[in-house]
N, C-alpha and C. Protein backbone atom coordinates (compact mmCIF):
# COMPACT_ATOMS: atom_id res chain seq x y z
N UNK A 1 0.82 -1.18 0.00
CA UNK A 1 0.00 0.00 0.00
C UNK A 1 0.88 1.27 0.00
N UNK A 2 1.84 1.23 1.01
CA UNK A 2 2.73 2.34 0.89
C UNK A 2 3.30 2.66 -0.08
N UNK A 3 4.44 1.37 -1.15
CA UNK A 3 4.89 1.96 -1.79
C UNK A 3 3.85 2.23 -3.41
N UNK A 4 2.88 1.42 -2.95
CA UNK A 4 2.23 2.20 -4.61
C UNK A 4 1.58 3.55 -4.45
N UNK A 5 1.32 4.17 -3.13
CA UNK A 5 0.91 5.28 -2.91
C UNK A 5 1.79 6.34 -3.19
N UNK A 6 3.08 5.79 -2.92
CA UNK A 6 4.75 6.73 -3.11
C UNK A 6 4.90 6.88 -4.72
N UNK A 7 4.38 5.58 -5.27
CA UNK A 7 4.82 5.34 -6.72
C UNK A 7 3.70 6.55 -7.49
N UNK A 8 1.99 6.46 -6.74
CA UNK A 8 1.55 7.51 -7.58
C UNK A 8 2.18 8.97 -7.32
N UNK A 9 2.35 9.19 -5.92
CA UNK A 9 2.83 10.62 -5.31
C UNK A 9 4.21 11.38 -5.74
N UNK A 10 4.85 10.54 -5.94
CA UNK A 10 6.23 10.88 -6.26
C UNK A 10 7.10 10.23 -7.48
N UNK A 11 6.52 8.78 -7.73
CA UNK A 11 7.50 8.61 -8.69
C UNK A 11 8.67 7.59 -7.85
N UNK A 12 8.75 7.92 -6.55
CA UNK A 12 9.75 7.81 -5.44
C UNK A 12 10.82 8.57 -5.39
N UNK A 13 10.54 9.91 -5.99
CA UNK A 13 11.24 10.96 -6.09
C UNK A 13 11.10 11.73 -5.06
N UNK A 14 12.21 12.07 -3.96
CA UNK A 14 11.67 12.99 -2.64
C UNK A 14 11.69 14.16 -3.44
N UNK A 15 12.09 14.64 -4.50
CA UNK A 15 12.42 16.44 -4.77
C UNK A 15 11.56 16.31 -5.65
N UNK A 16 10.24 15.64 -5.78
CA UNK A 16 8.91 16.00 -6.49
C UNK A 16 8.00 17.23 -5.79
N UNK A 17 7.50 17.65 -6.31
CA UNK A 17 6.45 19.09 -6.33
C UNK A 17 5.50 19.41 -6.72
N UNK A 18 4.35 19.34 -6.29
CA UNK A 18 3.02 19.73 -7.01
C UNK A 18 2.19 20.17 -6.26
N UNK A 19 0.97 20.26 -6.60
CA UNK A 19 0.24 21.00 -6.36
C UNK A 19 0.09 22.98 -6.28
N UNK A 20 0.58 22.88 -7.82
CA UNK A 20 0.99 24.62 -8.18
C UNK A 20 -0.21 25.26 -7.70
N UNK A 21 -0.15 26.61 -7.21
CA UNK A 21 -1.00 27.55 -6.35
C UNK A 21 -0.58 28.58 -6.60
N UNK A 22 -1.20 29.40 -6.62
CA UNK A 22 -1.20 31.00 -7.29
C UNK A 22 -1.45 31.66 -5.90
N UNK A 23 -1.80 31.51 -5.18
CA UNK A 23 -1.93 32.29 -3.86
C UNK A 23 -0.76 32.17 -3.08
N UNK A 24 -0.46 33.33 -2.64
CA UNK A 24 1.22 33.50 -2.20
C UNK A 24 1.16 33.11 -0.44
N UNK A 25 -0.24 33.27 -0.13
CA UNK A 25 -0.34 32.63 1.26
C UNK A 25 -0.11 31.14 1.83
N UNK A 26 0.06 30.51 0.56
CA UNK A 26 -0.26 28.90 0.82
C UNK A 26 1.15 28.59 0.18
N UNK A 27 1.94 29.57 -0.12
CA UNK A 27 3.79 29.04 -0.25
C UNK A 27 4.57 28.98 0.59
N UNK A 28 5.26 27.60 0.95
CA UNK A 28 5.83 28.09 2.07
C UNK A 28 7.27 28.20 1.70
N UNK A 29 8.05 29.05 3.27
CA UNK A 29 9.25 29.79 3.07
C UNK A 29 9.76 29.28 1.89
N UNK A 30 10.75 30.34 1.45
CA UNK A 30 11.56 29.58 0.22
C UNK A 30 11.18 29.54 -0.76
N UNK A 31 9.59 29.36 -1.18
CA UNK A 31 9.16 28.41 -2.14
C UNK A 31 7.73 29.61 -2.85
N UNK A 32 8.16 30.86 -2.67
CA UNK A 32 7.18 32.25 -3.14
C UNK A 32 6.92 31.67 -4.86
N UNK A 33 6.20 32.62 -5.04
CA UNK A 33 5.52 32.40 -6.76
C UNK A 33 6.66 32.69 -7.48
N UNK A 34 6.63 32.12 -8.31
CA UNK A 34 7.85 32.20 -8.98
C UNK A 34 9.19 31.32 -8.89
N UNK A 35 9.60 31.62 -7.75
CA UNK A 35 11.13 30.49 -7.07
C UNK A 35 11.28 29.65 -8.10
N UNK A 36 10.47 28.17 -7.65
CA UNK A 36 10.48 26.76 -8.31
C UNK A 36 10.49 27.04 -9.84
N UNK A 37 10.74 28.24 -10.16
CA UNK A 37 10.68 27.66 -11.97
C UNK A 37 9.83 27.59 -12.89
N UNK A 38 8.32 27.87 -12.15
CA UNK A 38 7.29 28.33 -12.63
C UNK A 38 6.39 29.73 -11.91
N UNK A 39 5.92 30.19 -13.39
CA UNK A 39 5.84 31.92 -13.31
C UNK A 39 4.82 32.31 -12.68
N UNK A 40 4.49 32.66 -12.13
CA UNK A 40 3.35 33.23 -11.15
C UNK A 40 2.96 31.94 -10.20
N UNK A 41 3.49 30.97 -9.83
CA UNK A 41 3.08 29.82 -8.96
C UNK A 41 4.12 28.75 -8.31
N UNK A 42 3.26 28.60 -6.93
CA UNK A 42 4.42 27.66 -6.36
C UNK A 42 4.21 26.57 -5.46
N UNK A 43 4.81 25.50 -5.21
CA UNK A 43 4.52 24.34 -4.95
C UNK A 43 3.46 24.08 -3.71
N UNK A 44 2.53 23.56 -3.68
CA UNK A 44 2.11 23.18 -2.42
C UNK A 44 2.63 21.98 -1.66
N UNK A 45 2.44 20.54 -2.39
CA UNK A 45 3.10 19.34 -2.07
C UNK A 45 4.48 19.31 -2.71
N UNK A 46 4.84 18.48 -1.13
CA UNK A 46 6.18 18.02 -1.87
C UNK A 46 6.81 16.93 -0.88
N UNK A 47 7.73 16.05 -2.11
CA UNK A 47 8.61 14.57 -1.61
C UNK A 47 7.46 13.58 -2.08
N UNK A 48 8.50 12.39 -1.59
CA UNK A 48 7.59 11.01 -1.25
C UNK A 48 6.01 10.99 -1.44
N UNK A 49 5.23 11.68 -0.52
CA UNK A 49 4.05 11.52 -0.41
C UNK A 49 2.90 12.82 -0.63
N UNK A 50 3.98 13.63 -1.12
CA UNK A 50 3.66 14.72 -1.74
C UNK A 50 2.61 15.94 -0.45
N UNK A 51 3.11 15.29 0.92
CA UNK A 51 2.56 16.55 2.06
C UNK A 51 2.40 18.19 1.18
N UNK A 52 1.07 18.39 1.58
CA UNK A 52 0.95 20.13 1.49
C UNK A 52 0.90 20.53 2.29
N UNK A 53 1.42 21.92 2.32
CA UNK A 53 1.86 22.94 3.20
C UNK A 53 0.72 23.48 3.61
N UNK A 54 -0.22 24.02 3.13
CA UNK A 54 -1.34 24.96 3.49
C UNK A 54 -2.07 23.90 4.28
N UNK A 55 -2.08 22.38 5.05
CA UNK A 55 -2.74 21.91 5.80
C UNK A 55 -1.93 21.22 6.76
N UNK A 56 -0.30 21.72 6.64
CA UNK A 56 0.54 20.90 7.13
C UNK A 56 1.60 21.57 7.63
N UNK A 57 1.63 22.77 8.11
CA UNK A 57 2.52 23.67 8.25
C UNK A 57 3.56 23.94 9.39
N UNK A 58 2.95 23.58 9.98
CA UNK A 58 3.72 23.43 11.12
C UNK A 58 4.85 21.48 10.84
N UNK A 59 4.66 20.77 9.75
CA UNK A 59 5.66 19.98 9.01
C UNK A 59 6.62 20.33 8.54
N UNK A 60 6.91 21.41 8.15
CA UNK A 60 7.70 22.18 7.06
C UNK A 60 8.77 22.80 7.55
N UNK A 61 10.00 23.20 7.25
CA UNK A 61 10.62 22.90 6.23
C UNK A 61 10.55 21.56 6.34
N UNK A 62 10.60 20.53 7.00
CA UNK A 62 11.18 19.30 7.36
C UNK A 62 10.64 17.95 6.62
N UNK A 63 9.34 18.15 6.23
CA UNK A 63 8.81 16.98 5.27
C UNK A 63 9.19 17.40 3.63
N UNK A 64 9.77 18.27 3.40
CA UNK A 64 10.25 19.09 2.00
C UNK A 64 11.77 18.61 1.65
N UNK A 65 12.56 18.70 3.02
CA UNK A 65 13.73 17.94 3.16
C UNK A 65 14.55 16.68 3.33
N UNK A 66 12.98 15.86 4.02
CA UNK A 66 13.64 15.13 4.45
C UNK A 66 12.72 13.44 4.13
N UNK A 67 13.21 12.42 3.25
CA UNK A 67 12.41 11.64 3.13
C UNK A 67 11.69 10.82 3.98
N UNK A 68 12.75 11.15 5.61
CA UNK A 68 12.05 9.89 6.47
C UNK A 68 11.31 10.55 6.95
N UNK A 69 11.28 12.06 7.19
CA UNK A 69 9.77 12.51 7.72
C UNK A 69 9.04 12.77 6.74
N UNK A 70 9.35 12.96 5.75
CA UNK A 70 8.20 12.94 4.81
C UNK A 70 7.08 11.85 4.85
N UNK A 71 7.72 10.46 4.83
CA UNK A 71 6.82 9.08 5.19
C UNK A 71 6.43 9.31 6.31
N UNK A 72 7.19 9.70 7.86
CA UNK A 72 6.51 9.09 8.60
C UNK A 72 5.49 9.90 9.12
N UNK A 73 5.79 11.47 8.83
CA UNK A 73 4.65 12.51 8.61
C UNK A 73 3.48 11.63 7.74
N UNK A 74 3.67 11.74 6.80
CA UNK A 74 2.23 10.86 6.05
C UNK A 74 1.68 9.99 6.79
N UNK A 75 2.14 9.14 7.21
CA UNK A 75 1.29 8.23 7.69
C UNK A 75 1.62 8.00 9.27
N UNK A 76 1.79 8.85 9.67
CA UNK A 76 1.43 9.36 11.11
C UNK A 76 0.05 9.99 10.94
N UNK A 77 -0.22 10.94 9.94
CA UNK A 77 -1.44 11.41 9.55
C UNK A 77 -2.71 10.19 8.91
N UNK A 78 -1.80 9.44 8.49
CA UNK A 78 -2.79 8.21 8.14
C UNK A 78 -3.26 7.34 9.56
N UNK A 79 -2.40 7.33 9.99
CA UNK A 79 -3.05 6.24 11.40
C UNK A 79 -3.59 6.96 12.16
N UNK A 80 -3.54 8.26 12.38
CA UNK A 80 -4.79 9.21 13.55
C UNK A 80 -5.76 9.23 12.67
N UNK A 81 -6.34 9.10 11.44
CA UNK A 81 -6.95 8.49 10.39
C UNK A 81 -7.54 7.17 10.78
N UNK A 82 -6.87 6.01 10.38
CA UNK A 82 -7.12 4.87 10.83
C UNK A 82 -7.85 4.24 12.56
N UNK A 83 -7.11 5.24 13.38
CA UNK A 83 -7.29 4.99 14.58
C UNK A 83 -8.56 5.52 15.05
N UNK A 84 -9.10 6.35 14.59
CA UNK A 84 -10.47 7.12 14.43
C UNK A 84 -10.56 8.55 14.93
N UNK A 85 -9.39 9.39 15.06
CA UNK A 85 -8.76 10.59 15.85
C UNK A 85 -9.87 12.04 15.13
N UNK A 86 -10.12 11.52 13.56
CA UNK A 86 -10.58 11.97 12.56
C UNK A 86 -11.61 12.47 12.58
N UNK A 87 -12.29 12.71 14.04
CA UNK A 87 -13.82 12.54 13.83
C UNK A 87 -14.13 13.81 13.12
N UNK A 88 -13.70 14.96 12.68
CA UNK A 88 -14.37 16.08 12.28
C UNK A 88 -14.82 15.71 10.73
N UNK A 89 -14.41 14.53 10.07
CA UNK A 89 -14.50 14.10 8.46
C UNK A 89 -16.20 14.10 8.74
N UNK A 90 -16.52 13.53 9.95
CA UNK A 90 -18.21 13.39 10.04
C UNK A 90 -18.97 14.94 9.65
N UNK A 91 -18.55 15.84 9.82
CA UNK A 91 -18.76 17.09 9.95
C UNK A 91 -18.89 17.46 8.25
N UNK A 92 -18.17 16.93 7.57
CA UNK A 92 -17.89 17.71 5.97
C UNK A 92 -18.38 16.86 5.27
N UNK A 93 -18.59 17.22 3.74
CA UNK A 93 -18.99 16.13 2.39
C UNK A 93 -18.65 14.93 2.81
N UNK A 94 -18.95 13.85 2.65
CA UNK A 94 -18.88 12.18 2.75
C UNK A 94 -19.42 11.63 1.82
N UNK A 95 -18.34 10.38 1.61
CA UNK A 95 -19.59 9.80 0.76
C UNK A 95 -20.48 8.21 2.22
N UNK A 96 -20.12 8.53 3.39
CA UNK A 96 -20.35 7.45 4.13
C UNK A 96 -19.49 7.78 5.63
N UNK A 97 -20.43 7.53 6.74
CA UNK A 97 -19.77 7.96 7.78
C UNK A 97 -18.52 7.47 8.09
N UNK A 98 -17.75 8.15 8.62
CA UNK A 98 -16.25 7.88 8.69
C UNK A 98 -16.58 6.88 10.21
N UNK A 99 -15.24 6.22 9.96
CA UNK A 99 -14.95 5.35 11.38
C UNK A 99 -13.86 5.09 10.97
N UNK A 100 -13.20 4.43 12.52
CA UNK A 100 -11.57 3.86 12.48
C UNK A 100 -11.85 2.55 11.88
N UNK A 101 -10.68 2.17 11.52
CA UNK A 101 -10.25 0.64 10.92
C UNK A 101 -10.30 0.73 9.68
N UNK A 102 -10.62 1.77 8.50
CA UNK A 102 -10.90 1.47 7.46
C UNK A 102 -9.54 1.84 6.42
N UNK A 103 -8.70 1.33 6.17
CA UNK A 103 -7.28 1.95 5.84
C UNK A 103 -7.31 2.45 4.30
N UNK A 104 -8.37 2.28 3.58
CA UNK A 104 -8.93 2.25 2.14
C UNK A 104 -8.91 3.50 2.21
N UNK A 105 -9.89 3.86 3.51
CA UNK A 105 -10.66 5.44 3.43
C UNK A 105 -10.03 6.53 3.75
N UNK A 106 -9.06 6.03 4.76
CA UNK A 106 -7.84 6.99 5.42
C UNK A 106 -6.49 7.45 3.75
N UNK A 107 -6.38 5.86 3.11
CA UNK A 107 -5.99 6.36 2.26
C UNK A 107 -6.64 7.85 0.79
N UNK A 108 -7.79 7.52 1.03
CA UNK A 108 -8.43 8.51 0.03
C UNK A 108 -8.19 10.45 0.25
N UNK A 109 -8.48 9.95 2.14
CA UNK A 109 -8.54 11.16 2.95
C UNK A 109 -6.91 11.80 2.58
N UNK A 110 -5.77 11.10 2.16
CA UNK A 110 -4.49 11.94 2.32
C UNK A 110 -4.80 12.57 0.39
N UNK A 111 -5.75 11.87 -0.19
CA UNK A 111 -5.86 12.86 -1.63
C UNK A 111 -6.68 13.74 -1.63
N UNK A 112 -7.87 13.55 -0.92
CA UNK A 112 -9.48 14.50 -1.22
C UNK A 112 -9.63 15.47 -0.07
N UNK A 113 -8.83 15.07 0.85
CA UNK A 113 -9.11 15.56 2.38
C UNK A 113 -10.75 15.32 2.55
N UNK A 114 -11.28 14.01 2.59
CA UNK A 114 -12.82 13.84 2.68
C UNK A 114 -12.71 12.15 2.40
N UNK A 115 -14.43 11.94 3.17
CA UNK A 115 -14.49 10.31 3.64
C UNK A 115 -15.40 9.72 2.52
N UNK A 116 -14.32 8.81 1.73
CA UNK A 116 -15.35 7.84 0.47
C UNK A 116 -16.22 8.65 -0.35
N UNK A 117 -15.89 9.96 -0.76
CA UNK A 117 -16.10 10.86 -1.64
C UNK A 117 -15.99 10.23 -3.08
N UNK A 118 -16.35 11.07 -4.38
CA UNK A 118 -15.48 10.10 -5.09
C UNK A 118 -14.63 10.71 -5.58
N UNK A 119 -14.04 11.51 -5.42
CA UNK A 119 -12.46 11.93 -5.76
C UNK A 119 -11.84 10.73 -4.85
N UNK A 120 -12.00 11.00 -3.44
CA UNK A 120 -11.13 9.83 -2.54
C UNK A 120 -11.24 8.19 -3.26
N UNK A 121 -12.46 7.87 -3.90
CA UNK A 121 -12.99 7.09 -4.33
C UNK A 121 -11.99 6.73 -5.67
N UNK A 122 -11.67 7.42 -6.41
CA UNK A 122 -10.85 7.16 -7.56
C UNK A 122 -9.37 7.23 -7.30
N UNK A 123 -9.11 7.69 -6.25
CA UNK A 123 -7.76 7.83 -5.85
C UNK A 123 -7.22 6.34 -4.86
N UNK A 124 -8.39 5.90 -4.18
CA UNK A 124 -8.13 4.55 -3.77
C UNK A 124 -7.97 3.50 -5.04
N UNK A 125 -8.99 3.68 -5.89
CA UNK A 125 -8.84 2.80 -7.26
C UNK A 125 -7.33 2.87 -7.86
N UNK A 126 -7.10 4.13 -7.87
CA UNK A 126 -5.45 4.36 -8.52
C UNK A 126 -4.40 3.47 -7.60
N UNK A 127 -4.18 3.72 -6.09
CA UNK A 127 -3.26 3.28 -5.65
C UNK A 127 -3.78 1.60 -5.62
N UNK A 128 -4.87 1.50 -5.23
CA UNK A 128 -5.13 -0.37 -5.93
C UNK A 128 -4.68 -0.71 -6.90
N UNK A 129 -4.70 -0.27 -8.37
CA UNK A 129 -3.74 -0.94 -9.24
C UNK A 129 -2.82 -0.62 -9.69
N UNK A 130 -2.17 0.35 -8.76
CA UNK A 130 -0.39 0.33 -8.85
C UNK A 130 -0.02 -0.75 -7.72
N UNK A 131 -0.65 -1.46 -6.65
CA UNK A 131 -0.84 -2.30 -5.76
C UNK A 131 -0.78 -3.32 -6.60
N UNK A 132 -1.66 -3.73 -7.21
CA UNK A 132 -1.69 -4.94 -7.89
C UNK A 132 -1.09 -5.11 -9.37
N UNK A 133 -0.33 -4.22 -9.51
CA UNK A 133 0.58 -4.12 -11.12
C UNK A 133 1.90 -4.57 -10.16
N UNK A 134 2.01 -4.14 -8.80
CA UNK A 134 3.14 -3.85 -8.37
C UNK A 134 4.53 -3.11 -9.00
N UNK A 135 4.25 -1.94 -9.35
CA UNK A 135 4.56 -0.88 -9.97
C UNK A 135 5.95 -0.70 -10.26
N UNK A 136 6.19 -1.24 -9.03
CA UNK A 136 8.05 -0.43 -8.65
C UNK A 136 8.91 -1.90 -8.68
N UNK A 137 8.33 -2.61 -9.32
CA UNK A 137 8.85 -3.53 -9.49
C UNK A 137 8.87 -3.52 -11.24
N UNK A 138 8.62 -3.17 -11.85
CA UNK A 138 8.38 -3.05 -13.51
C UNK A 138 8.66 -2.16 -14.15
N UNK A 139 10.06 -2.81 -15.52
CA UNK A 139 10.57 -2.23 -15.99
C UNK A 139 10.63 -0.37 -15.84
N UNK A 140 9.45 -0.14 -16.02
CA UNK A 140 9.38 1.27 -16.67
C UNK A 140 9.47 2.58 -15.46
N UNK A 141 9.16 1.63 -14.08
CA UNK A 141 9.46 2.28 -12.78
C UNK A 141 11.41 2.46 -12.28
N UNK A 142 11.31 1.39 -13.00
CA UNK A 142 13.59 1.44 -12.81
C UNK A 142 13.97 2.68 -12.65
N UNK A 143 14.74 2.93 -12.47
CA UNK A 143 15.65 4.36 -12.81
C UNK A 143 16.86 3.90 -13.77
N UNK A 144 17.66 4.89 -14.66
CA UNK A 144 18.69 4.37 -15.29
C UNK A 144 20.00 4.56 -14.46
C-alpha cells in the first residue's frame, strides 16, 4: 500500500512538487511564486508523499527535506486516520460515515481531504492498481 501510494505521489522521487498555487499565502518559506521555476506559482506538495503545506505547516521545512519525515509525517497522519482521531471528516462532504479501521478510506482522505467521496474514491482505485501491477517492481518504474 505504501509503496504504490509513493509510486503515484512521487514517482519515489523525494524532490517531487506539485500542487501549483497562485496564492502567495499557501507558499511556504523559500518556495514564493515564482522560485520553483514556474511563473506566477508555487509548490504546495512536496517529496515522497507529496505533504501540502497549506494543511501541514507546522511539518515544514522538514517533510520538504527530508524523506524519512516525509513518510513518517504521512502516515502518522494516516493512522490518527485509521485509529479514528478523525472525527471532524463526520462534519464535511462524505460519501459514508467515517470510522476507524478502514485503511482504504484513510488512504483517500491523504488525496481529497474527505471520507469515500469520489475523488477519494478514484484515488483509492489508482493506488489499488499500482498495488496490484506492483509498480516499482516493472521495468518502466527502474531508474537508469
Amino acid at each position: 500500500m505504501v509503496k504504490a501510494q509513493t509510486a503515484i505521489e512521487s514517482w519515489w522521487h523525494m524532490g517531487n512538487k506539485g500542487g501549483w498555487g497562485t496564492d502567495p499565502a499557501r507558499c511556504p518559506a523559500d518556495h514564493g511564486l515564482g522560485v520553483d521555476g514556474t511563473p506566477g506559482k508555487c509548490p504546495e506538495s512536496f517529496g515522497l508523499l507529496q505533504v501540502r503545506y497549506p494543511y501541514n505547516v507546522d511539518a515544514f521545512p522538514g517533510v520538504a527535506r527530508s524523506s524519512a519525515m516525509n513518510s513518517d509525517y504521512g502516515y502518522a497522519v494516516w493512522r490518527s486516520c485509521y485509529e479514528g482521531k478523525m472525527t471532524w471528516l463526520n462534519t464535511v462532504e462524505r460519501g459514508s460515515d467515517y470510522a476507524a479501521g478502514d485503511a482504504w478510506g484513510c488512504m483517500g482522505v491523504h488525496f481529497s481531504g474527505r471520507w469515500h467521496t469520489a475523488a477519494a474514491q478514484g484515488y483509492i482505485t489508482r493506488v489499488k492498481d499500482y498495488l496490484a501491477q506492483r509498480i516499482w517492481t516493472t521495468p518502466n518504474f527502474q531508474q537508469p
